[in-house]
C-alpha atoms as a PDB file:
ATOM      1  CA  UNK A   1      87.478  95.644  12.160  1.00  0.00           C
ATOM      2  CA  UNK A   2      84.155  94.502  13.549  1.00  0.00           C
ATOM      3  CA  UNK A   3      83.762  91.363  15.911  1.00  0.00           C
ATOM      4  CA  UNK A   4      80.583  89.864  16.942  1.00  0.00           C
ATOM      5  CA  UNK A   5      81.188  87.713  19.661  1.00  0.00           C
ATOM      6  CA  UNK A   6      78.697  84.387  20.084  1.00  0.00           C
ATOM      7  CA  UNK A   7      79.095  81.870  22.979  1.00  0.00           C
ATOM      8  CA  UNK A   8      82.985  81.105  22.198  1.00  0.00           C
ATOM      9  CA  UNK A   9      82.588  82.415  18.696  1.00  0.00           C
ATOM     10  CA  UNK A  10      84.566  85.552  17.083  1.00  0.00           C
ATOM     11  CA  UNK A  11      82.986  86.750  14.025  1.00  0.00           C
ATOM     12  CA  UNK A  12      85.295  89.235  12.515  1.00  0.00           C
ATOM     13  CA  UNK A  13      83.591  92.425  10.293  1.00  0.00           C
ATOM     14  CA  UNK A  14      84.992  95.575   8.490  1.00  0.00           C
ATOM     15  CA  UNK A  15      84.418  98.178  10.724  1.00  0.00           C
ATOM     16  CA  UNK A  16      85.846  99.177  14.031  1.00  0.00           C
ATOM     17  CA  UNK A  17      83.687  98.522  17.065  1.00  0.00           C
ATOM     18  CA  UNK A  18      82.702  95.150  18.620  1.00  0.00           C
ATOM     19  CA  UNK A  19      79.561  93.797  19.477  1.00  0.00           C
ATOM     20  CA  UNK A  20      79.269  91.137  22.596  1.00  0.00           C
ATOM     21  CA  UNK A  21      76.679  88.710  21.807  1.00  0.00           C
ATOM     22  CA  UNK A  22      75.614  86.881  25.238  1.00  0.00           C
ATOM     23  CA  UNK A  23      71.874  85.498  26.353  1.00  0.00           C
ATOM     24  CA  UNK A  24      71.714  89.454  27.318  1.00  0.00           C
ATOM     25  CA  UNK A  25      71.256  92.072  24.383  1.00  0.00           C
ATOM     26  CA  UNK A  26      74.261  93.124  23.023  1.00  0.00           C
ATOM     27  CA  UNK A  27      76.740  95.046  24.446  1.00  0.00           C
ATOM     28  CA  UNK A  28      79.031  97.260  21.364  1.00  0.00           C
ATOM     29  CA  UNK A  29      82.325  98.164  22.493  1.00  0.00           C
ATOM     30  CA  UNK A  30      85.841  99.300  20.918  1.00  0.00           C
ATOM     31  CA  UNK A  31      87.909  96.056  20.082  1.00  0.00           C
ATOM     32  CA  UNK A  32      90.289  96.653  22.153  1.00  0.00           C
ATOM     33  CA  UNK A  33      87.789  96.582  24.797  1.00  0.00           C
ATOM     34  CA  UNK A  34      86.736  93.245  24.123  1.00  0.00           C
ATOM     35  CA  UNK A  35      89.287  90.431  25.743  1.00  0.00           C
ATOM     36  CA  UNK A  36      88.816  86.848  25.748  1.00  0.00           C
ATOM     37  CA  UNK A  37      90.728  84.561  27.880  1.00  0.00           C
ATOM     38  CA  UNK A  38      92.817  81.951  26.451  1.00  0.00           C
ATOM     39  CA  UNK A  39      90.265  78.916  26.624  1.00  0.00           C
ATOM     40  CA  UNK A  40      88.332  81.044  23.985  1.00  0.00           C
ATOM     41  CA  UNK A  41      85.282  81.749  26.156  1.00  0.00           C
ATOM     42  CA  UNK A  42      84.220  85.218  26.564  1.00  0.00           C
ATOM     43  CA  UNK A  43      85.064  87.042  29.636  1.00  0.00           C
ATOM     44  CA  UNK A  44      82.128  87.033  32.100  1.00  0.00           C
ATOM     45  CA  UNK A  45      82.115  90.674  33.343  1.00  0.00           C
ATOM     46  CA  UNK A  46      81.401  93.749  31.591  1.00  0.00           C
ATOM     47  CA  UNK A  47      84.946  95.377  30.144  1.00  0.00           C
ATOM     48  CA  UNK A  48      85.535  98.518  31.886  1.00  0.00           C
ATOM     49  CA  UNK A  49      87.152 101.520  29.998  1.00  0.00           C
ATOM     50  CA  UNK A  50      89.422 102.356  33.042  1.00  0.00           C
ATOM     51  CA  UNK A  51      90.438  98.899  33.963  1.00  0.00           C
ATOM     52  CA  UNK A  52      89.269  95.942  36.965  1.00  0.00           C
ATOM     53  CA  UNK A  53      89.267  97.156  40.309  1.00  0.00           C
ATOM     54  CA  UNK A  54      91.209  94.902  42.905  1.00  0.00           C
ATOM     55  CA  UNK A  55      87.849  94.356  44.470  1.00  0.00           C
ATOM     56  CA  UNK A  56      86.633  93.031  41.018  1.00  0.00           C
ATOM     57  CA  UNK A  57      89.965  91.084  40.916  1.00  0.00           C
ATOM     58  CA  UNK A  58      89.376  89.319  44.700  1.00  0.00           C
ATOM     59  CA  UNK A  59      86.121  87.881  43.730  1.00  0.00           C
ATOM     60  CA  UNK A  60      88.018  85.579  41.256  1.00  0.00           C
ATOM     61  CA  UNK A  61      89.868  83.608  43.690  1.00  0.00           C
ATOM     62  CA  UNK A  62      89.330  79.682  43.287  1.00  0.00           C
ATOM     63  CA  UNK A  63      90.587  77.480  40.871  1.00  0.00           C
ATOM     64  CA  UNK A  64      87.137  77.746  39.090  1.00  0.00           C
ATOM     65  CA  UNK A  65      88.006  81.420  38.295  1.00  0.00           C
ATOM     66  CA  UNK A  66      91.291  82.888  39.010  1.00  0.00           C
ATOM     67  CA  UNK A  67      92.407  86.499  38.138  1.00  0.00           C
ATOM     68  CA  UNK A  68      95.395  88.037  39.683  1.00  0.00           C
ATOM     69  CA  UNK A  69      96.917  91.417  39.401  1.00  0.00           C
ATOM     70  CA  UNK A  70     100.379  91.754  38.077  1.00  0.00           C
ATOM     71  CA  UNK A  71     102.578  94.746  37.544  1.00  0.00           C
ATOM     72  CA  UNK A  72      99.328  96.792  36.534  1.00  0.00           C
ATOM     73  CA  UNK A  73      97.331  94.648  34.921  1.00  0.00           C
ATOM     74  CA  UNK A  74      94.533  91.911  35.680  1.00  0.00           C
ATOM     75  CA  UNK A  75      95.129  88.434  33.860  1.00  0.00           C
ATOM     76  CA  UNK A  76      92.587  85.450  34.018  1.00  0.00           C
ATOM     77  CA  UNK A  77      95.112  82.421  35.260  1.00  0.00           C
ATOM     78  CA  UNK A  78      92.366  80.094  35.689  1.00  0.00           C
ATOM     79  CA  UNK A  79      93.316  78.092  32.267  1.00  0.00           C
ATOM     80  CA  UNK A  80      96.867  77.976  33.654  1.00  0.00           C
ATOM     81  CA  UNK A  81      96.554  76.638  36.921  1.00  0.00           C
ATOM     82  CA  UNK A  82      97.271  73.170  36.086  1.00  0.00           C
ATOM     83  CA  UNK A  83      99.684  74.308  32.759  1.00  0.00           C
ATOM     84  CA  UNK A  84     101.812  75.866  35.316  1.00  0.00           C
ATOM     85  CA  UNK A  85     105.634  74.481  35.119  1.00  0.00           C
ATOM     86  CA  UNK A  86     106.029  74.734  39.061  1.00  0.00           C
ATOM     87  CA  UNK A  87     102.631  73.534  39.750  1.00  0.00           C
ATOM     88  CA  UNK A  88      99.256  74.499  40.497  1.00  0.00           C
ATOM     89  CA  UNK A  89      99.882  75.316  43.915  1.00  0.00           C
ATOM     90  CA  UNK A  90     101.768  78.402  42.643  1.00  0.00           C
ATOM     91  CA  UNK A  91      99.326  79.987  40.828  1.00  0.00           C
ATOM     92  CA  UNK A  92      96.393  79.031  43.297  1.00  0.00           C
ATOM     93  CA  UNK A  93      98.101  81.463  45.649  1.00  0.00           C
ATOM     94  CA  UNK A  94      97.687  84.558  43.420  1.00  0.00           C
ATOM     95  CA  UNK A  95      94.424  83.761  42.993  1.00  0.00           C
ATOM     96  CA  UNK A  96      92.583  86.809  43.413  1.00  0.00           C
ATOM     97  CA  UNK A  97      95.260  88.642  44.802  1.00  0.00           C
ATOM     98  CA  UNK A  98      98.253  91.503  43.135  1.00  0.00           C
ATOM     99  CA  UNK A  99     100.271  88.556  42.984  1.00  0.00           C
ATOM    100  CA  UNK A 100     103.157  91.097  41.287  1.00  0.00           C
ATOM    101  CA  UNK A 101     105.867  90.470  44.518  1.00  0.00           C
ATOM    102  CA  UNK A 102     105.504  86.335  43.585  1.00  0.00           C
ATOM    103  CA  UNK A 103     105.536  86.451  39.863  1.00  0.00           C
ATOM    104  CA  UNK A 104     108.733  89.602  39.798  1.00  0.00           C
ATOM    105  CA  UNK A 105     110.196  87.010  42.749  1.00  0.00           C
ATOM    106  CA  UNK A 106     110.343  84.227  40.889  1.00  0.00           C
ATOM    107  CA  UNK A 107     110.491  85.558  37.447  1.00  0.00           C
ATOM    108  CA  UNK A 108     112.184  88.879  36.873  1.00  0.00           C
ATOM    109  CA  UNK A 109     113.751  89.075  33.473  1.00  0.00           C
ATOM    110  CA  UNK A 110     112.470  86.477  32.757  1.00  0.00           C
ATOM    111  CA  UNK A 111     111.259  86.855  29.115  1.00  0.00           C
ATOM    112  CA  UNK A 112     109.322  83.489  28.585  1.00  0.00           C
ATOM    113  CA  UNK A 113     107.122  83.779  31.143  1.00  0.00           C
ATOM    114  CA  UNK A 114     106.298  87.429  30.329  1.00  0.00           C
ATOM    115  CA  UNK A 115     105.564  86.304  26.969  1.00  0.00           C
ATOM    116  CA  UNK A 116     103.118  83.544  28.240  1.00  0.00           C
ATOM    117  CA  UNK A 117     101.803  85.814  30.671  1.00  0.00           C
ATOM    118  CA  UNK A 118     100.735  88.182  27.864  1.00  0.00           C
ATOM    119  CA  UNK A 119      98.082  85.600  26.406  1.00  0.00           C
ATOM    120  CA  UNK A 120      96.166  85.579  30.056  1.00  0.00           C
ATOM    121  CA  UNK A 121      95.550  89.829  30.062  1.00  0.00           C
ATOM    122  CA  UNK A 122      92.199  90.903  30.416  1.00  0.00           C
ATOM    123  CA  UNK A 123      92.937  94.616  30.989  1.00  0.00           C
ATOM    124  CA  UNK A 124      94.330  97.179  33.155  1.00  0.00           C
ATOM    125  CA  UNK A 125      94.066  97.027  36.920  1.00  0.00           C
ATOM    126  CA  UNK A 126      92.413 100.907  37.530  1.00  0.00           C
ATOM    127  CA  UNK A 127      94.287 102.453  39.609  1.00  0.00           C
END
């Protein structure tokens, strides 16, 4: 499958490679390389092949941009902050952060909000 990406846009193509359109020239990657986060606007940093650093993670920590680091991966939370069943407060304090001891505290086994967690992954935290 091929996906051009424009703006918010996902243009989808028959091959198997993706190519980023931005204001920049075009970045091709693999598509599983390519993440968007769930307001459907493209992720602002480059994906890496070997995952976010926690350093990349801790510059996203405001409710303007909030990533956090759970159980080995990095999500983008910021769409969530205010979706958030216990409030925003909660997720504000992962921001930027492994927030993996507050989400396995208050969720562990808890199926539901592993599921919704899944639409918030941007990639592997690199270890």
């Amino acid at each position: 499958m091929f996906v051009i990406v424009i703006g918010a846009a996902f243009y989808l193509m028959p091959q198997n490679q993706a190519v980023i359109v931005t204001n920049e020239t075009p970045v091709s990657a693999t598509p599983s390389d390519t993440q968007s986060n769930p307001t459907g606007e493209v992720a602002t940093t480059t994906p890496v092949q070997n995952g976010y650093t926690l350093a990349e993670v801790t510059t996203h920590n405001s409710a303007s941009s909030c990533w956090a680091a759970i159980n080995g991966n990095v999500y983008d939370l910021t769409a969530w902050i205010n979706q958030h069943p216990g409030g925003p407060d909660m997720i504000l304090s992962i921001c930027g952060t492994d927030g993996s001891v507050a989400f396995n505290g208050q969720h562990s086994g808890d199926r539901q909000a592993a599921n919704e967690l899944k639409n918030f992954l941007l990639g592997p935290l690199a270890s």
